[in-house]
N, C-alpha and C. Protein backbone atom coordinates (compact mmCIF):
# COMPACT_ATOMS: atom_id res chain seq x y z
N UNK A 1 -20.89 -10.25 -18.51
CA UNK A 1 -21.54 -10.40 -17.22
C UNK A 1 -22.29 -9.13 -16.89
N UNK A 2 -23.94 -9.42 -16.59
CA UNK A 2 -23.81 -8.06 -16.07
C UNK A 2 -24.76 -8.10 -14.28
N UNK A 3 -24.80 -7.45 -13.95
CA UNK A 3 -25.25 -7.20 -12.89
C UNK A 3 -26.79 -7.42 -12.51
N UNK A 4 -26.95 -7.90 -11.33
CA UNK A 4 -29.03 -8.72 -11.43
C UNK A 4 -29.52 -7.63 -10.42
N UNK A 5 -30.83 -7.61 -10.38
CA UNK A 5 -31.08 -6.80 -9.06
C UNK A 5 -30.54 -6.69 -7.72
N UNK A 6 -30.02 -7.83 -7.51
CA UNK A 6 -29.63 -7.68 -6.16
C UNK A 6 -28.01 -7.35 -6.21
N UNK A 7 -27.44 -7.02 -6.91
CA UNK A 7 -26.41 -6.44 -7.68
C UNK A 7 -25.29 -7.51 -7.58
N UNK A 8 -25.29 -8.76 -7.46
CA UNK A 8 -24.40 -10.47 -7.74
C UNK A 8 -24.20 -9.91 -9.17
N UNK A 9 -23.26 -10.48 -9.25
CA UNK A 9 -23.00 -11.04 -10.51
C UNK A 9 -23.66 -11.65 -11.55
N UNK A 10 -24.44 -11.62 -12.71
CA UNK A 10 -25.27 -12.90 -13.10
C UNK A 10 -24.32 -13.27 -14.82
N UNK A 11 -24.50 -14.50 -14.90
CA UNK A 11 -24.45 -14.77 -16.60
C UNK A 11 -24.80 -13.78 -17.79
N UNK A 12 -24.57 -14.19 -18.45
CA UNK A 12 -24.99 -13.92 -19.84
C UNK A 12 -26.35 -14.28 -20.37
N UNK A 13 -26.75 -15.07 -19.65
CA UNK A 13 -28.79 -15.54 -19.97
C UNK A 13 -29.29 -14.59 -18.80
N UNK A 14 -28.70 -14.31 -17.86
CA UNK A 14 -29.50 -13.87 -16.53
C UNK A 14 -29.87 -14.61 -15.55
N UNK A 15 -29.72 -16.27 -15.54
CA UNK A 15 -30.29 -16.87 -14.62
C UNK A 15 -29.29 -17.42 -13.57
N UNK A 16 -27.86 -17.81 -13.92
CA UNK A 16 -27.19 -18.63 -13.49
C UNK A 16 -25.71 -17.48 -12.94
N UNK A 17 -25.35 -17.52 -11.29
CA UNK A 17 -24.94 -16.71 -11.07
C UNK A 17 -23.24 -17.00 -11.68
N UNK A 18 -22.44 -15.95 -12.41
CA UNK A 18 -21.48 -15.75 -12.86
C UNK A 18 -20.07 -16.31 -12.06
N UNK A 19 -19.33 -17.34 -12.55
CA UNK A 19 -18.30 -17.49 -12.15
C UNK A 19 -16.75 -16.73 -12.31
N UNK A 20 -16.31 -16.82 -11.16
CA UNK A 20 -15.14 -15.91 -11.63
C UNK A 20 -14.17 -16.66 -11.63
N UNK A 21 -13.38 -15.89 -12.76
CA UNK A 21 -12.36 -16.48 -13.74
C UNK A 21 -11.52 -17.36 -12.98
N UNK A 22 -11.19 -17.16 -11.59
CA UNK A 22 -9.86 -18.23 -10.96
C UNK A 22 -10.91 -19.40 -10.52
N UNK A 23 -12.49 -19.52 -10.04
CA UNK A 23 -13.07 -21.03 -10.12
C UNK A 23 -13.11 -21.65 -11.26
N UNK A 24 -12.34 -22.63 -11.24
CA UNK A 24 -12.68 -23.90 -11.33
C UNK A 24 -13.95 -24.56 -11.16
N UNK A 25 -14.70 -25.20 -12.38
CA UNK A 25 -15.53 -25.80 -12.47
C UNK A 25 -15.44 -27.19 -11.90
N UNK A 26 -16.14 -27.68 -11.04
CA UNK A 26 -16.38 -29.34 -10.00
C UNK A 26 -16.14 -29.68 -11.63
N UNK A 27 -15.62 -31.14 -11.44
CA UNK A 27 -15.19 -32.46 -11.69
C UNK A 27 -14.92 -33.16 -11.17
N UNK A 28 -15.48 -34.59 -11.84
CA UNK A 28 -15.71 -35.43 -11.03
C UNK A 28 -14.25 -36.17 -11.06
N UNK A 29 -13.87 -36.99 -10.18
CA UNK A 29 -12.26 -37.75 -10.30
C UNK A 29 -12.79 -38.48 -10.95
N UNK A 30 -12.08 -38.78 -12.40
CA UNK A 30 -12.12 -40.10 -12.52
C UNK A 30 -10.74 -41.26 -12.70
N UNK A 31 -11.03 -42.68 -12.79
CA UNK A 31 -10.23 -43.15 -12.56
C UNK A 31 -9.04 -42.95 -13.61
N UNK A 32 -8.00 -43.75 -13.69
CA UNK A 32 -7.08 -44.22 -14.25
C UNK A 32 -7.65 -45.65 -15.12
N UNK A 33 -6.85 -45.06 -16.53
CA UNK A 33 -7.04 -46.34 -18.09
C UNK A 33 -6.90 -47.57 -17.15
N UNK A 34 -5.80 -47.49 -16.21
CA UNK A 34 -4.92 -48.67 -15.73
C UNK A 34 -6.01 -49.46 -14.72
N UNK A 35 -6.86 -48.52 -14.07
CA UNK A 35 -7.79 -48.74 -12.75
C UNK A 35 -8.61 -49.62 -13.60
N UNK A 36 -9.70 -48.48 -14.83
CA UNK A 36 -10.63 -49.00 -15.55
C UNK A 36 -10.31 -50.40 -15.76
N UNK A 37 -9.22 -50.71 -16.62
CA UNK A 37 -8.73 -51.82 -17.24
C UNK A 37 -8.94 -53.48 -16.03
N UNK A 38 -8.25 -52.94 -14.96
CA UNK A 38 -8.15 -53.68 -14.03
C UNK A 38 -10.25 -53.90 -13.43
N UNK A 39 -10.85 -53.21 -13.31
CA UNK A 39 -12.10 -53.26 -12.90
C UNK A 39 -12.92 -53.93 -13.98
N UNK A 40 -12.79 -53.76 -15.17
CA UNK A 40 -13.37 -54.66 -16.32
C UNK A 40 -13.13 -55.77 -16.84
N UNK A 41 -11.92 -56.25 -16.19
CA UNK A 41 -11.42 -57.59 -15.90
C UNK A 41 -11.76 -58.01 -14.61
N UNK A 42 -11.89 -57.47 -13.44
CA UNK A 42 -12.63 -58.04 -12.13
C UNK A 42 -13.94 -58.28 -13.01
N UNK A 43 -14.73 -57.56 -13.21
CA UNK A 43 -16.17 -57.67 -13.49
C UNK A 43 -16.08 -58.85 -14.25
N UNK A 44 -15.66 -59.09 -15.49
CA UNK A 44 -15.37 -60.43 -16.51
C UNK A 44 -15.09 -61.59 -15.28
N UNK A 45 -14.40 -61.57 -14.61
CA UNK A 45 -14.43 -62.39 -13.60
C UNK A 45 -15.41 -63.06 -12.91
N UNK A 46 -16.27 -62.01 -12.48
CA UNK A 46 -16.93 -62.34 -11.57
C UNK A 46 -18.51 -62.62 -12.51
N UNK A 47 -18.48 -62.44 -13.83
CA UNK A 47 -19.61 -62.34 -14.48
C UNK A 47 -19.23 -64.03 -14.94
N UNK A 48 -18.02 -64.49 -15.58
CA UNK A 48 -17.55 -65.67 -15.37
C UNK A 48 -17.99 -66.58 -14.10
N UNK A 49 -17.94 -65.92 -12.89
CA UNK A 49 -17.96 -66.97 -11.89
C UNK A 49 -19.20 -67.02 -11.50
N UNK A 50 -20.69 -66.60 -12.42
CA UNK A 50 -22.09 -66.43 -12.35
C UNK A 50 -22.10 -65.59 -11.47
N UNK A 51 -21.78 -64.66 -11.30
CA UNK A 51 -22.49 -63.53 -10.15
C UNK A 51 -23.37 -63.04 -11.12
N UNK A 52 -24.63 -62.32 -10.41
CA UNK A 52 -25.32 -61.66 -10.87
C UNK A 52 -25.21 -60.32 -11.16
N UNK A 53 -26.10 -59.31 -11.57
CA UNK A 53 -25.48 -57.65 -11.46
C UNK A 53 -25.62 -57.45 -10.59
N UNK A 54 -26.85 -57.61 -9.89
CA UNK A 54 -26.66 -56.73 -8.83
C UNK A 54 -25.86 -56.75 -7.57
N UNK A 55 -25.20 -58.27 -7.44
CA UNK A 55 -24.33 -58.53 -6.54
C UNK A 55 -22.96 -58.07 -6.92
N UNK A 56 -22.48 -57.65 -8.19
CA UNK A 56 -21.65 -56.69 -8.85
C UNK A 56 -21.72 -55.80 -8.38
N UNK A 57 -22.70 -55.30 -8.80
CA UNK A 57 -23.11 -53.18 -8.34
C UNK A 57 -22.96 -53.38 -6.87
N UNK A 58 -23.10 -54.63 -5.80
CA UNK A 58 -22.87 -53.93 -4.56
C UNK A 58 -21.62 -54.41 -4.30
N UNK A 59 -21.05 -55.12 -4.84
CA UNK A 59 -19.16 -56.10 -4.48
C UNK A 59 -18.24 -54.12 -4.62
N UNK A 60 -19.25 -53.52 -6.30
CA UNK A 60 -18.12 -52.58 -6.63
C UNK A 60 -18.58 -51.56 -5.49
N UNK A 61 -19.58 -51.17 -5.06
CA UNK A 61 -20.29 -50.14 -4.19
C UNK A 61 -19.00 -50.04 -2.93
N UNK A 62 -18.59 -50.98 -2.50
CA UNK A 62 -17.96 -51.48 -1.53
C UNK A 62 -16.46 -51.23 -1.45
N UNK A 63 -15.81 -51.80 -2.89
CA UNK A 63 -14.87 -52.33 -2.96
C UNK A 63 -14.20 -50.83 -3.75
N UNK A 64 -14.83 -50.35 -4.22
CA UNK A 64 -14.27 -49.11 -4.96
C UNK A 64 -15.09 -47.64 -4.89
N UNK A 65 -13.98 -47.26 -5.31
CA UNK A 65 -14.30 -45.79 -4.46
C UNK A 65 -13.42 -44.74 -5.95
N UNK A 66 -14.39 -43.34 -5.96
CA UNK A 66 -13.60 -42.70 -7.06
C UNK A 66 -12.37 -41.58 -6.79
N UNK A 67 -11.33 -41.07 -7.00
CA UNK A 67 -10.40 -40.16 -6.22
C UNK A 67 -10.68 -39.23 -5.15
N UNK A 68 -12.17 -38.88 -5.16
CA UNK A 68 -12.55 -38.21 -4.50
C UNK A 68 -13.29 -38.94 -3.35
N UNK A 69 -13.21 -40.47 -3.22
CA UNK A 69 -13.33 -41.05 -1.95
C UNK A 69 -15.06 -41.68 -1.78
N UNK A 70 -15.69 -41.00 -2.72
CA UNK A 70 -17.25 -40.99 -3.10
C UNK A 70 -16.89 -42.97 -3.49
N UNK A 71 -18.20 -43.29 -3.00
CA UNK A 71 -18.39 -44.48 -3.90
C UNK A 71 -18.98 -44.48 -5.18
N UNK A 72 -18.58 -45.28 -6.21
CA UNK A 72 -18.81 -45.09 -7.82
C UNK A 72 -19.86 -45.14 -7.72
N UNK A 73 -20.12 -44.93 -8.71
CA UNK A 73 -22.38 -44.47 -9.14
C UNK A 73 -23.24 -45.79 -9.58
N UNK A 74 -23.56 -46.25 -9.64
CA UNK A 74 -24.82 -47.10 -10.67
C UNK A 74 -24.47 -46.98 -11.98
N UNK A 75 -24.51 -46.15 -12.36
CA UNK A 75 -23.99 -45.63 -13.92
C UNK A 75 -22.70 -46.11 -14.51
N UNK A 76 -21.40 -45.96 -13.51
CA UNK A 76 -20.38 -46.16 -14.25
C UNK A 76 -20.11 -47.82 -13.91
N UNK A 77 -20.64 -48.63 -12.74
CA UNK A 77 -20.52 -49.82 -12.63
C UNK A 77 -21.31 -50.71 -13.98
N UNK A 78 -22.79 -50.04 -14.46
CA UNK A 78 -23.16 -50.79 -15.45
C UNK A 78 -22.35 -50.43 -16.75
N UNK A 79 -21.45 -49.43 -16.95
CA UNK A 79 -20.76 -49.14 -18.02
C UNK A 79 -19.52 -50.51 -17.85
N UNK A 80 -18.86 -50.88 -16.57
CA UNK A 80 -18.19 -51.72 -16.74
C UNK A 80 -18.84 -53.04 -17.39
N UNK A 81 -19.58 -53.23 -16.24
CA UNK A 81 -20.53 -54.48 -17.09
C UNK A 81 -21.08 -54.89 -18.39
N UNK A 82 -21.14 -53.92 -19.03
CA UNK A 82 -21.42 -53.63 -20.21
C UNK A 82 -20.32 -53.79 -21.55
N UNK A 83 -19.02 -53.07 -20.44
CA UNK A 83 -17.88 -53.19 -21.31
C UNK A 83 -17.01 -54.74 -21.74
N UNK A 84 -17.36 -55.30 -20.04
CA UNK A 84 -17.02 -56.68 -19.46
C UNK A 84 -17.56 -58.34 -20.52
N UNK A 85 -19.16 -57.00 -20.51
CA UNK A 85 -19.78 -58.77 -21.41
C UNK A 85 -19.74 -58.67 -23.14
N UNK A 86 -19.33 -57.63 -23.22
CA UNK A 86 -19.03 -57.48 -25.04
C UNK A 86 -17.62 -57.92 -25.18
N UNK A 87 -16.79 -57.67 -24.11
CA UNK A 87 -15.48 -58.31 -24.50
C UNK A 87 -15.46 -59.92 -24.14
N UNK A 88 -16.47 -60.11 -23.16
CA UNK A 88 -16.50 -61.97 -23.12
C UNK A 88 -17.09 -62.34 -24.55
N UNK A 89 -17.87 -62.03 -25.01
CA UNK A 89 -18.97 -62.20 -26.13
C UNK A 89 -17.84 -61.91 -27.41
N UNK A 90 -16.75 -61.37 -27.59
CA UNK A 90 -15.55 -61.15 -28.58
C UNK A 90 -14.81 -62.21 -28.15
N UNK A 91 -14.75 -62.95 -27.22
CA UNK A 91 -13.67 -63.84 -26.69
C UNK A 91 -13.99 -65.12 -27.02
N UNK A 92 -15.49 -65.17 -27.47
CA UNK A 92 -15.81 -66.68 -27.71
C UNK A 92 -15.57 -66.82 -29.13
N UNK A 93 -14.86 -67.95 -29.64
CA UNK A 93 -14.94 -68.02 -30.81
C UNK A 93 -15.83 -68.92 -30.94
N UNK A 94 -17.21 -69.72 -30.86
CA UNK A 94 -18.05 -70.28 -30.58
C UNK A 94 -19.53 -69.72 -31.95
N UNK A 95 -19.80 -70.24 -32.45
CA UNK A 95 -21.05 -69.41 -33.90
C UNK A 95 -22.47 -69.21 -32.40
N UNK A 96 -22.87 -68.08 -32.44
CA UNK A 96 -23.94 -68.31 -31.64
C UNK A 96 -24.96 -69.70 -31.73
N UNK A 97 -25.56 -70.12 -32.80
CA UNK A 97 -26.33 -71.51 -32.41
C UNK A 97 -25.84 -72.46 -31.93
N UNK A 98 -24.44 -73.00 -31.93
CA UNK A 98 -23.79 -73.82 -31.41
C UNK A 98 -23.46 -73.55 -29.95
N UNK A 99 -23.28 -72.00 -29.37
CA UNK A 99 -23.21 -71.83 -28.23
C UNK A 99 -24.81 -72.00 -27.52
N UNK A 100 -25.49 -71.45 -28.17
CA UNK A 100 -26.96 -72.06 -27.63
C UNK A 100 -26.95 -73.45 -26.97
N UNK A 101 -26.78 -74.31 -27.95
CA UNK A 101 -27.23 -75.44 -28.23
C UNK A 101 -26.29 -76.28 -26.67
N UNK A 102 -24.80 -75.74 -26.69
CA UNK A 102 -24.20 -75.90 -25.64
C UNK A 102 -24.72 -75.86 -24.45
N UNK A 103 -25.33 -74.86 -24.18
CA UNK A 103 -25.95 -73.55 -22.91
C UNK A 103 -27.31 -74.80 -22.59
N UNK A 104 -28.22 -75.21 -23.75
CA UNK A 104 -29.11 -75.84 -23.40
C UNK A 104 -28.77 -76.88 -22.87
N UNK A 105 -27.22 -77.82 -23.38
CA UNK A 105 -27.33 -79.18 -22.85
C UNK A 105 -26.28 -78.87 -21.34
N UNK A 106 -25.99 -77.67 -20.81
CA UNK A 106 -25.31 -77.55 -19.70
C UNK A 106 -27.11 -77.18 -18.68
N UNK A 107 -27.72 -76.42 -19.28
CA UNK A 107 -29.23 -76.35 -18.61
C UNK A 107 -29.63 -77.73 -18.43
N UNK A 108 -29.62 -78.66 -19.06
CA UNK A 108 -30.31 -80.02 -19.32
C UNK A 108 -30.08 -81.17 -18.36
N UNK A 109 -28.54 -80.38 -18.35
CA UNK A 109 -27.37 -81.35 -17.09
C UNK A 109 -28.34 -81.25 -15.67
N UNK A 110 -28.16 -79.68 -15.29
CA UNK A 110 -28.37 -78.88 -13.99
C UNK A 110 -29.55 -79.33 -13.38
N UNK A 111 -30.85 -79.07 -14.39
CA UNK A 111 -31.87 -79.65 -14.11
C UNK A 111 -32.15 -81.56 -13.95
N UNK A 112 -31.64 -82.22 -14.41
CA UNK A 112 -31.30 -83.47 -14.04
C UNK A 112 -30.59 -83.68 -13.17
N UNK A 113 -29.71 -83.19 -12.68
CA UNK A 113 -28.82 -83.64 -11.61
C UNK A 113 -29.38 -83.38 -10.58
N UNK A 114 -29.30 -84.34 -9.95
CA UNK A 114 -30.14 -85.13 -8.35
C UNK A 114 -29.60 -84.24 -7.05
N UNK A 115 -28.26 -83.67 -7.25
CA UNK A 115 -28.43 -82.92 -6.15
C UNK A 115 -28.14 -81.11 -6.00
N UNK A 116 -28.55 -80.86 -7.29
CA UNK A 116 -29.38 -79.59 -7.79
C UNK A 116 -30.07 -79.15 -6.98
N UNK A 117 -29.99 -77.52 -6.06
CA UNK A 117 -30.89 -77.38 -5.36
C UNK A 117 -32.19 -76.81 -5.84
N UNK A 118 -33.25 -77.02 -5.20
CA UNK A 118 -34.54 -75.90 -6.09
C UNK A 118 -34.02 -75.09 -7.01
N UNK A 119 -33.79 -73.53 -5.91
CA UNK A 119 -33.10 -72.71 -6.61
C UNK A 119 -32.13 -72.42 -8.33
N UNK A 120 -30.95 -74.10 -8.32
CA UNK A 120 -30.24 -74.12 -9.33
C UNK A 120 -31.74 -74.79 -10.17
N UNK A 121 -32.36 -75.23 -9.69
CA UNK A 121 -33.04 -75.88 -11.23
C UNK A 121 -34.27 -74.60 -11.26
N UNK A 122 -34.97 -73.39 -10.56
CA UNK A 122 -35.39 -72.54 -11.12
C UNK A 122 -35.11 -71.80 -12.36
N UNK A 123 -33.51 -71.35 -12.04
CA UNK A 123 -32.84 -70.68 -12.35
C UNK A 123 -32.33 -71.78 -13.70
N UNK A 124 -32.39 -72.60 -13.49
CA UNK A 124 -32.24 -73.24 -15.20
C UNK A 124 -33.23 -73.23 -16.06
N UNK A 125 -34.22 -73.57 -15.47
CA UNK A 125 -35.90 -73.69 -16.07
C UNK A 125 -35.85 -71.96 -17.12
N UNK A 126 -36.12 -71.30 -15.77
CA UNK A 126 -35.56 -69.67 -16.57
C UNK A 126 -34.90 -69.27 -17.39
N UNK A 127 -33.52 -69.95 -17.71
CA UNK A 127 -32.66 -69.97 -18.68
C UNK A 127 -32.86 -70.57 -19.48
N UNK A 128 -33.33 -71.82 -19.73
CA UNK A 128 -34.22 -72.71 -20.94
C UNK A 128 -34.97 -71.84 -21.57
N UNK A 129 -36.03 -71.25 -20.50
CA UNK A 129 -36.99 -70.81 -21.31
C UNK A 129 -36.41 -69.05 -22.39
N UNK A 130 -35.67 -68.75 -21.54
CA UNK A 130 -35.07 -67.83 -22.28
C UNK A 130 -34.25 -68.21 -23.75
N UNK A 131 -33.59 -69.05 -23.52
CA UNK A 131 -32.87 -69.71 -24.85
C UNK A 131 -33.42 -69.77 -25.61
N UNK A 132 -34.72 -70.51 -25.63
CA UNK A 132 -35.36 -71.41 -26.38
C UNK A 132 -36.66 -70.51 -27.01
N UNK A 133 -36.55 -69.00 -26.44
CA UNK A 133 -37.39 -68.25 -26.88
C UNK A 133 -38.98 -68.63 -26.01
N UNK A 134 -39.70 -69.42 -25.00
CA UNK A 134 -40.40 -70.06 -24.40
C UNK A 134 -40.82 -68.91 -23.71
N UNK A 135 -40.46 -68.00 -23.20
CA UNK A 135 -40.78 -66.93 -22.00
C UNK A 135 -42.51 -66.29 -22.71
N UNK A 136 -42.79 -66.58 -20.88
CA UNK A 136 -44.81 -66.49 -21.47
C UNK A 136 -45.28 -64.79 -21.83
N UNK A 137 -45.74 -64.51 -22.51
CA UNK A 137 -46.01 -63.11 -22.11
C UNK A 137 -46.90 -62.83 -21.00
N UNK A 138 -46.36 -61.60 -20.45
CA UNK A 138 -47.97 -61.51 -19.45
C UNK A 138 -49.64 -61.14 -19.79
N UNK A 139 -50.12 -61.58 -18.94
CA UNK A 139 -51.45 -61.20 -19.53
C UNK A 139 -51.76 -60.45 -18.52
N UNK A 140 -52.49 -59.24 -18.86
CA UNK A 140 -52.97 -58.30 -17.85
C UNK A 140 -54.49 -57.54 -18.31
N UNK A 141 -55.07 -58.23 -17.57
CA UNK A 141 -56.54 -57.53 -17.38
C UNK A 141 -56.90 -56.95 -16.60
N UNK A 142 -58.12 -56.21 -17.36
CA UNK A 142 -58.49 -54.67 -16.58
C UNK A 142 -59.28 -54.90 -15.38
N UNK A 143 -58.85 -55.16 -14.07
CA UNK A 143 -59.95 -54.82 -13.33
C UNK A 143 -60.36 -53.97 -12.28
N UNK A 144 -61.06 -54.04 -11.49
CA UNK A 144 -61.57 -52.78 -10.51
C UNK A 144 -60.81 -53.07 -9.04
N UNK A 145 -60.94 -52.83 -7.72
CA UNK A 145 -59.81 -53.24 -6.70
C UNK A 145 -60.12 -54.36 -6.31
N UNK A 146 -61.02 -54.59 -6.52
CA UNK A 146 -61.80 -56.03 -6.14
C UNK A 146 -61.17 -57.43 -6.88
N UNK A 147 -60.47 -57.01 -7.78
CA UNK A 147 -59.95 -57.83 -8.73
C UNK A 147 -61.06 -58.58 -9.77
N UNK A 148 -62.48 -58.19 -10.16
CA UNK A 148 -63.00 -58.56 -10.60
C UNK A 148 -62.73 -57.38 -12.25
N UNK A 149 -62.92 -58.69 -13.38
CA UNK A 149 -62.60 -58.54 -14.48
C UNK A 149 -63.92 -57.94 -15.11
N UNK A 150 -63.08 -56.18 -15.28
CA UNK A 150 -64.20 -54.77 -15.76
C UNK A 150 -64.56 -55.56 -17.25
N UNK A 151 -64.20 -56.00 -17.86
CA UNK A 151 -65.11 -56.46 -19.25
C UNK A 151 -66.25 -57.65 -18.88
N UNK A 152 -65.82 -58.33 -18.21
CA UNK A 152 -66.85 -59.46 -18.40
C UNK A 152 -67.99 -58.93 -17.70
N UNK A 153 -67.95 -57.73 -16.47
CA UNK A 153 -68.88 -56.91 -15.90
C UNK A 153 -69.54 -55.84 -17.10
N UNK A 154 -69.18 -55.65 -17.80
CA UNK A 154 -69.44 -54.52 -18.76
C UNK A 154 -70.74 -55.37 -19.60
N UNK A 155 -70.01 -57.11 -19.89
CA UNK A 155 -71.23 -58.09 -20.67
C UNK A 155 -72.49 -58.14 -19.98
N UNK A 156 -72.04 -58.34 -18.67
CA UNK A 156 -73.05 -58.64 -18.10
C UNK A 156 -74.18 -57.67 -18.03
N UNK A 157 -73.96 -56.15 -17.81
CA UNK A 157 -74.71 -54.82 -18.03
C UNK A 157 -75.20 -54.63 -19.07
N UNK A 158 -75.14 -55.29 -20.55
CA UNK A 158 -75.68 -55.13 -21.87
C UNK A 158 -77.03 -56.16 -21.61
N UNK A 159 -77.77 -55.64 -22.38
CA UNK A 159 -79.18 -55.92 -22.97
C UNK A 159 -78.95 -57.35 -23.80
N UNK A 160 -80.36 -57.85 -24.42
CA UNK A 160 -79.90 -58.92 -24.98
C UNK A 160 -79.70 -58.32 -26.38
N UNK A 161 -80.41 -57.68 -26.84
CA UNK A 161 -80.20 -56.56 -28.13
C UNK A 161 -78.67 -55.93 -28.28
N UNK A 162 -78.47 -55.49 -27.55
CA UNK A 162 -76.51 -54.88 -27.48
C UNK A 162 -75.70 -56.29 -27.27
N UNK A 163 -76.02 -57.51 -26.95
CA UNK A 163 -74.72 -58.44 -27.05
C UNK A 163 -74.98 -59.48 -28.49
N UNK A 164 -76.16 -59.14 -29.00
CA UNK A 164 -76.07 -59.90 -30.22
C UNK A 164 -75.43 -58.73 -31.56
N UNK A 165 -75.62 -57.33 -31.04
CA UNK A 165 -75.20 -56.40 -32.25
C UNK A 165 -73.80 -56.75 -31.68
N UNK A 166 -73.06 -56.39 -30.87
CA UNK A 166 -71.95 -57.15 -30.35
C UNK A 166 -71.45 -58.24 -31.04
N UNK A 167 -72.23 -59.34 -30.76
CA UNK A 167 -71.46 -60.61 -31.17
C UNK A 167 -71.50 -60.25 -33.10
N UNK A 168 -72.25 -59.64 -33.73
CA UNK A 168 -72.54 -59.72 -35.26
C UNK A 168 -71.00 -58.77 -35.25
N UNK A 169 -70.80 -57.79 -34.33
CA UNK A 169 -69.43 -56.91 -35.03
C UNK A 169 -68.18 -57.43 -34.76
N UNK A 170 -68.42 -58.84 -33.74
CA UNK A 170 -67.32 -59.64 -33.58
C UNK A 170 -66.76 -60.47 -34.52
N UNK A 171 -68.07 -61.25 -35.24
CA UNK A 171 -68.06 -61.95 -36.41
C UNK A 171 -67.61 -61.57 -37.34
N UNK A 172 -68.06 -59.80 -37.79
CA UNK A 172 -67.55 -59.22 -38.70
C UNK A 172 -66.18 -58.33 -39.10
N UNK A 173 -65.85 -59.00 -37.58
CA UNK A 173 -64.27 -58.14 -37.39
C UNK A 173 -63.55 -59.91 -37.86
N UNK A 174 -63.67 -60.58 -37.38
CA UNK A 174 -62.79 -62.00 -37.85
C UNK A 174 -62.85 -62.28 -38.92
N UNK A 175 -64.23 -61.68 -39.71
CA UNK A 175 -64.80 -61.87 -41.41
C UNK A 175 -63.24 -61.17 -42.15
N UNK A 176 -63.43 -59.94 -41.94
CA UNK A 176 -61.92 -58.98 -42.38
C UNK A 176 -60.89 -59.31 -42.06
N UNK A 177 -60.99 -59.92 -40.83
CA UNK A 177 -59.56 -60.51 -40.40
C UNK A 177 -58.85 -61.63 -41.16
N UNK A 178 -59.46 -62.26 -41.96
CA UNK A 178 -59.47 -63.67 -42.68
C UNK A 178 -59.41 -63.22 -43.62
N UNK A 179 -59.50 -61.82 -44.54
CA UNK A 179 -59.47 -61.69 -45.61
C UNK A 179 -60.70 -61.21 -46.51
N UNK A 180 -61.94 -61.42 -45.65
CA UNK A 180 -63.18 -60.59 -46.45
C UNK A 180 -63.33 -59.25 -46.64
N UNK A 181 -63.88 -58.86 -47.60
CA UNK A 181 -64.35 -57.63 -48.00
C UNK A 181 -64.86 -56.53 -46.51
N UNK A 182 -64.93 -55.48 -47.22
CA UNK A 182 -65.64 -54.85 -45.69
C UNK A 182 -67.01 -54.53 -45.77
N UNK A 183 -68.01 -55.06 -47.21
CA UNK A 183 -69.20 -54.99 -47.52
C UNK A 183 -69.89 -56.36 -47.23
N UNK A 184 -68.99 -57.55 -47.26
CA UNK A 184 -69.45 -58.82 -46.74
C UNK A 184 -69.63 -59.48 -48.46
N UNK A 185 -69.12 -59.25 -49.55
CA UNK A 185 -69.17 -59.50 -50.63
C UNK A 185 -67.94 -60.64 -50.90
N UNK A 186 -67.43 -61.41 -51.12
CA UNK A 186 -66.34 -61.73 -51.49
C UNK A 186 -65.67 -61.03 -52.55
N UNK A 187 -64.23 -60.98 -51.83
CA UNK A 187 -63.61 -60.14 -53.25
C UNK A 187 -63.83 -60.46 -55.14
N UNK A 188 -64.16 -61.29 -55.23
CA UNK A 188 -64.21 -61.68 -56.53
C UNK A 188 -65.61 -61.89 -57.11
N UNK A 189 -66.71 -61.46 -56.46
CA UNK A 189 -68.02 -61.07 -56.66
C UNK A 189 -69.03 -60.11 -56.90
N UNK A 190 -68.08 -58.38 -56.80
CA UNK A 190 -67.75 -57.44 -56.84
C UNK A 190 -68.48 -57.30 -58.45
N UNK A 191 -69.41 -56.26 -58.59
CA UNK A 191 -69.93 -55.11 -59.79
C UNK A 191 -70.96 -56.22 -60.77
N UNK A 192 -71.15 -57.19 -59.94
CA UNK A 192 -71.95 -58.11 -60.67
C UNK A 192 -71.11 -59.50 -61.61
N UNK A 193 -69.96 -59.02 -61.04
CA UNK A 193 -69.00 -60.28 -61.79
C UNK A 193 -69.24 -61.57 -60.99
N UNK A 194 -68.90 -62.69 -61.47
CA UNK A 194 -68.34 -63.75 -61.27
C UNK A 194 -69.81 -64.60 -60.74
């Protein structure tokens, strides 16, 4: 340790002021194996009884608290959750396609059944499409605040000379794309052969 200008105490780098030997470094409480154990079985529970996460993260926000009286973090609630759905996911003895295939005809039910509210048949539609691999990608185009689309404005600003050299490097990008040469030769026509 040695001494900083203002004559404190400092570290060994110089930046961070020097602790003395009887502090104790903060730690955080944490729980008990027995607590954990018991909270990762609530969560399995309640992940069982379709809750969502985030109605999790606020049931635990609420409901639990760490020795030091603080409510638990974001962090260690998704560590339960985390812990919760790998041990449901060990619990099924089920081959994943067959559990699919299950999942779709319990989706299949939900959405047919007549007194399904909106909501339950959104929320199935969503899950179908997730199963089934169906989920759309987004499409996102460039535009200005106006919401008008900066490329098709960009066409419109070209000459008639710049949208036909245009359209020829469009042609000639799908030419390569398909497999042509990059001279416009077919591969097998090459040095005067064939």
């Amino acid at each position: 340790m040695s001494n900083g200008k203002n004559g404190r105490a400092r570290s060994g780098n110089g930046k961070n002021p020097a602790r003395k030997k009887s502090e104790v470094p903060l730690r955080v409480a944490k729980c008990t194996r027995r607590e954990m154990e018991h909270r990762i079985q609530h969560t399995m529970e309640l992940l069982v009884a379709g809750r969502q996460a985030w109605e999790i993260r606020r049931l635990f926000k609420q409901e639990y608290s760490g020795r030091d009286g603080k409510p638990i973090s974001r962090r260690t609630i998704d560590r339960y959750l985390s812990l919760a759905r790998e041990r449901l996911l060990k619990s099924i003895d089920i081959p994943p396609e067959e559990l699919r295939s299950q999942l779709v005809a319990l989706v299949h039910q939900t959405l047919t059944d007549p007194a399904a509210t909106v909501r339950d048949r959104q929320r199935g539609c969503k899950l179908l499409a997730d199963l089934l691999g169906l989920k759309a990608p987004l499409m996102i185009a460039q535009t200005d605040t106006s919401g008008n689309d900066l490329y098709r404005e960009a066409l419109q600003d070209l000459s008639l000379d710049e949208l036909r050299v245009l359209a020829k490097a469009h042609e000639r990008a799908e030419q390569l794309a398909r497999g042509g040469s990059a001279n416009g030769v077919p591969a097998g026509r090459r040095n005067g052969s064939g």
